[in-house]
N, C-alpha and C. Protein backbone atom coordinates (compact mmCIF):
# COMPACT_ATOMS: atom_id res chain seq x y z
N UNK A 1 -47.58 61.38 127.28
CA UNK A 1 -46.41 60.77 127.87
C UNK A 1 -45.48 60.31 126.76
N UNK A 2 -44.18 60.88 126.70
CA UNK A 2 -43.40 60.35 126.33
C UNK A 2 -42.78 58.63 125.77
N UNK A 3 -42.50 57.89 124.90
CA UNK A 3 -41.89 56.73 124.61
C UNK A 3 -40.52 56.96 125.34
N UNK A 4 -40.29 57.88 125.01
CA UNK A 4 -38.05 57.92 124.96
C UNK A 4 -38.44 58.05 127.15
N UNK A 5 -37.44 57.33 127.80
CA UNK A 5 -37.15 57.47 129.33
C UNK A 5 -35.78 58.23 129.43
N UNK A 6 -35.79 58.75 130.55
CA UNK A 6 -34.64 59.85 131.08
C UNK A 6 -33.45 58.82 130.54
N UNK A 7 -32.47 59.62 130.28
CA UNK A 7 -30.78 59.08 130.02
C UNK A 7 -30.11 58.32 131.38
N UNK A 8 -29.81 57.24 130.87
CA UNK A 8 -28.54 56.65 132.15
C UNK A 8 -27.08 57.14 131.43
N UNK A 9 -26.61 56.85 132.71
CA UNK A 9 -25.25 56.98 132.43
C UNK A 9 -24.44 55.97 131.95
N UNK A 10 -23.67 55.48 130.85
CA UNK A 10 -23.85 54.53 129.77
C UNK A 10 -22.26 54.85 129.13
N UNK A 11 -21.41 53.91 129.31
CA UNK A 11 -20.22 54.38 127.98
C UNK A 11 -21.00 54.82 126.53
N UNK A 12 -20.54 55.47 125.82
CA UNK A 12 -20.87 56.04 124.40
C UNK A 12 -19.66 56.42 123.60
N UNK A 13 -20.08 55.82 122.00
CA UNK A 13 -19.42 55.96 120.97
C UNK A 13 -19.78 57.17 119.73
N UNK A 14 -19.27 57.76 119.19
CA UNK A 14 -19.87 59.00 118.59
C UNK A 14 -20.00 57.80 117.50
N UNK A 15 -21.25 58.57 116.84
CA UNK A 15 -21.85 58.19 115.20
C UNK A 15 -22.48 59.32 114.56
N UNK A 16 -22.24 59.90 113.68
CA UNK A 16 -22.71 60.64 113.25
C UNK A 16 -23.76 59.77 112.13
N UNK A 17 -24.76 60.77 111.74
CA UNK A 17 -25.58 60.58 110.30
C UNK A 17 -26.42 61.84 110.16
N UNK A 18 -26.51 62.03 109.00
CA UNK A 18 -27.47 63.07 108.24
C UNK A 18 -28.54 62.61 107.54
N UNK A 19 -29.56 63.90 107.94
CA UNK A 19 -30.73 63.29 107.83
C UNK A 19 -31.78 64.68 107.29
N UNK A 20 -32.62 64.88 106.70
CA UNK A 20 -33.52 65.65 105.93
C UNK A 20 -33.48 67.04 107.23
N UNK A 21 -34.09 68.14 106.87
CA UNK A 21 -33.89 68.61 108.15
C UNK A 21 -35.18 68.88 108.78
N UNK A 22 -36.17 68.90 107.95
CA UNK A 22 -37.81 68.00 108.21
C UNK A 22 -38.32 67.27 109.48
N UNK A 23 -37.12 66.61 109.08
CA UNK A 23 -37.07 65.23 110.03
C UNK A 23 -36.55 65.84 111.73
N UNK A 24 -35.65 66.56 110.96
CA UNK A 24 -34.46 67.46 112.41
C UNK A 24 -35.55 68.08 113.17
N UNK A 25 -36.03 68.99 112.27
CA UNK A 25 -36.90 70.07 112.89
C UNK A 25 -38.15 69.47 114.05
N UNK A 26 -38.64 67.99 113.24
CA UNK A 26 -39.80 67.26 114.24
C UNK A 26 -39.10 66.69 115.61
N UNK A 27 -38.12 66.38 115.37
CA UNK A 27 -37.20 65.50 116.17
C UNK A 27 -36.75 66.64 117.31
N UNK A 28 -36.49 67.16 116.92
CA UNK A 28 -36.42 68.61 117.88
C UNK A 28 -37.54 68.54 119.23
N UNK A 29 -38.67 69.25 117.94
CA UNK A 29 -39.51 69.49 118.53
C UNK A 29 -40.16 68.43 120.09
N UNK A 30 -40.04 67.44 119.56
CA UNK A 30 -40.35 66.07 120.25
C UNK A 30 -39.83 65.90 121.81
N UNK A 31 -38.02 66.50 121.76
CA UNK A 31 -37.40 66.38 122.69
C UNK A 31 -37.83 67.54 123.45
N UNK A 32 -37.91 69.07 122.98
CA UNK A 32 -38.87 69.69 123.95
C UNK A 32 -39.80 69.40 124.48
N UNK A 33 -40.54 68.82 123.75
CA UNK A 33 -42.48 68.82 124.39
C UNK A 33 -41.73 67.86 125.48
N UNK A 34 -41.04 66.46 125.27
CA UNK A 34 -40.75 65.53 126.55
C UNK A 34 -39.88 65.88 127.31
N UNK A 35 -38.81 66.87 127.31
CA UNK A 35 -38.21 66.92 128.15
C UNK A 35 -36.75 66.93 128.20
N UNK A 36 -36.56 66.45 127.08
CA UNK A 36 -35.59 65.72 126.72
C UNK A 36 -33.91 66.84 125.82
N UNK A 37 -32.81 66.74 126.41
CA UNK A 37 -32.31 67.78 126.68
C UNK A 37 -30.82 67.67 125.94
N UNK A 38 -30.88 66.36 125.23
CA UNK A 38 -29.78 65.83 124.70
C UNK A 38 -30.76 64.91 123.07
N UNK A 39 -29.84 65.47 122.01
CA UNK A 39 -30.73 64.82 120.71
C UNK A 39 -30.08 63.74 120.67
N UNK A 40 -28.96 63.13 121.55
CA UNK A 40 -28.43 62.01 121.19
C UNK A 40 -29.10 61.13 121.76
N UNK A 41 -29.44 61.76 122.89
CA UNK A 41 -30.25 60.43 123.78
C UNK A 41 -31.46 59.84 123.31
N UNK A 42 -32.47 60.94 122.33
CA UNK A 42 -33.18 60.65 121.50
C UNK A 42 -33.22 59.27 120.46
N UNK A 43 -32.21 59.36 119.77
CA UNK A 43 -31.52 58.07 118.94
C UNK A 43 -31.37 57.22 119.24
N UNK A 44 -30.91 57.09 120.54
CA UNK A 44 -30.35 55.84 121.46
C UNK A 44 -31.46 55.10 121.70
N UNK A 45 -32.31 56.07 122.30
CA UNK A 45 -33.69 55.12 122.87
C UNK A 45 -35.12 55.26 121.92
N UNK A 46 -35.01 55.67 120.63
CA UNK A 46 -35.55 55.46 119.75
C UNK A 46 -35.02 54.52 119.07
N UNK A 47 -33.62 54.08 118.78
CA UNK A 47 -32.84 52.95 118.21
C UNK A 47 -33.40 51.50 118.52
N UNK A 48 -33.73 51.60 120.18
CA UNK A 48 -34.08 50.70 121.54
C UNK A 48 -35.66 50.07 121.00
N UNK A 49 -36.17 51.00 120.57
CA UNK A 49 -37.56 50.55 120.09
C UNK A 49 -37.96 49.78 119.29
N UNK A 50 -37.36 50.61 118.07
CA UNK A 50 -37.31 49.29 117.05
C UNK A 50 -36.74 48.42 116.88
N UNK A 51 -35.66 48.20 117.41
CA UNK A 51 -34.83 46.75 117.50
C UNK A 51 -35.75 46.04 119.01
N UNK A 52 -36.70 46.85 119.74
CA UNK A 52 -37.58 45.94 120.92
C UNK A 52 -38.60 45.41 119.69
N UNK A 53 -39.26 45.89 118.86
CA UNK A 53 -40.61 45.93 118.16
C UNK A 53 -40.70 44.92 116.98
N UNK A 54 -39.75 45.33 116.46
CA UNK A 54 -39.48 44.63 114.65
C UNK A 54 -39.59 42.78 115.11
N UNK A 55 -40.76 42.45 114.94
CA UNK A 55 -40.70 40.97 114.66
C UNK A 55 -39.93 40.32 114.23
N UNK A 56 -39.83 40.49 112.99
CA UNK A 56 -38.73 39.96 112.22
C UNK A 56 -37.33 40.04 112.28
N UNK A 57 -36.59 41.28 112.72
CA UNK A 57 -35.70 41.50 113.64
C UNK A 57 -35.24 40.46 114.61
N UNK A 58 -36.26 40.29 116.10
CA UNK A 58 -36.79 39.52 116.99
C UNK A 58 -36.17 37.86 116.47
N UNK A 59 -36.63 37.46 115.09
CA UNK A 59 -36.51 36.30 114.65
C UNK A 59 -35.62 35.79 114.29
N UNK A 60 -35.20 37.00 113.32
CA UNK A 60 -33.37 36.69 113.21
C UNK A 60 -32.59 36.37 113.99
N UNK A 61 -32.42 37.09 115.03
CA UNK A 61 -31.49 37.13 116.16
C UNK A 61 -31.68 36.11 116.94
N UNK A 62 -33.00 35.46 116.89
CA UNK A 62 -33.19 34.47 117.95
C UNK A 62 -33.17 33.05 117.28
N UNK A 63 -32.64 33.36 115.79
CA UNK A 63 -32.43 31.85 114.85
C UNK A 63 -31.04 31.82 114.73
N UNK A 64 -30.35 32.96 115.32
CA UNK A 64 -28.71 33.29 115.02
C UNK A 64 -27.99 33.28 116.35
């Protein structure tokens, strides 16, 4: 089972970044095996994770 959940419908801002293509190629792969049909949506809700996860993150924000 998948981490990343289906896409909502969501205003969006373009961002680009470059990245190894290593990385591309797994990242790819990932969105096939789940389903997943858009690499942006990938980012978005991989973005979602670690800003849910990072403790320390978590701490900052909640001392700020």
């Amino acid at each position: 089972m998948s981490l990343i959940t289906k896409e909502q419908k969501v205003e969006k801002t373009d961002f680009k970044i470059r990245m190894s293509q290593n990385v591309i190629t797994e990242i790819d792969a990932y969105c096939n095996w789940a389903g997943i049909e858009d690499r942006n949506h990938f980012f978005s809700e991989a973005a979602k994770i670690v800003l849910a996860k990072d403790k320390e993150w978590r701490n900052y924000k909640a001392e700020t």
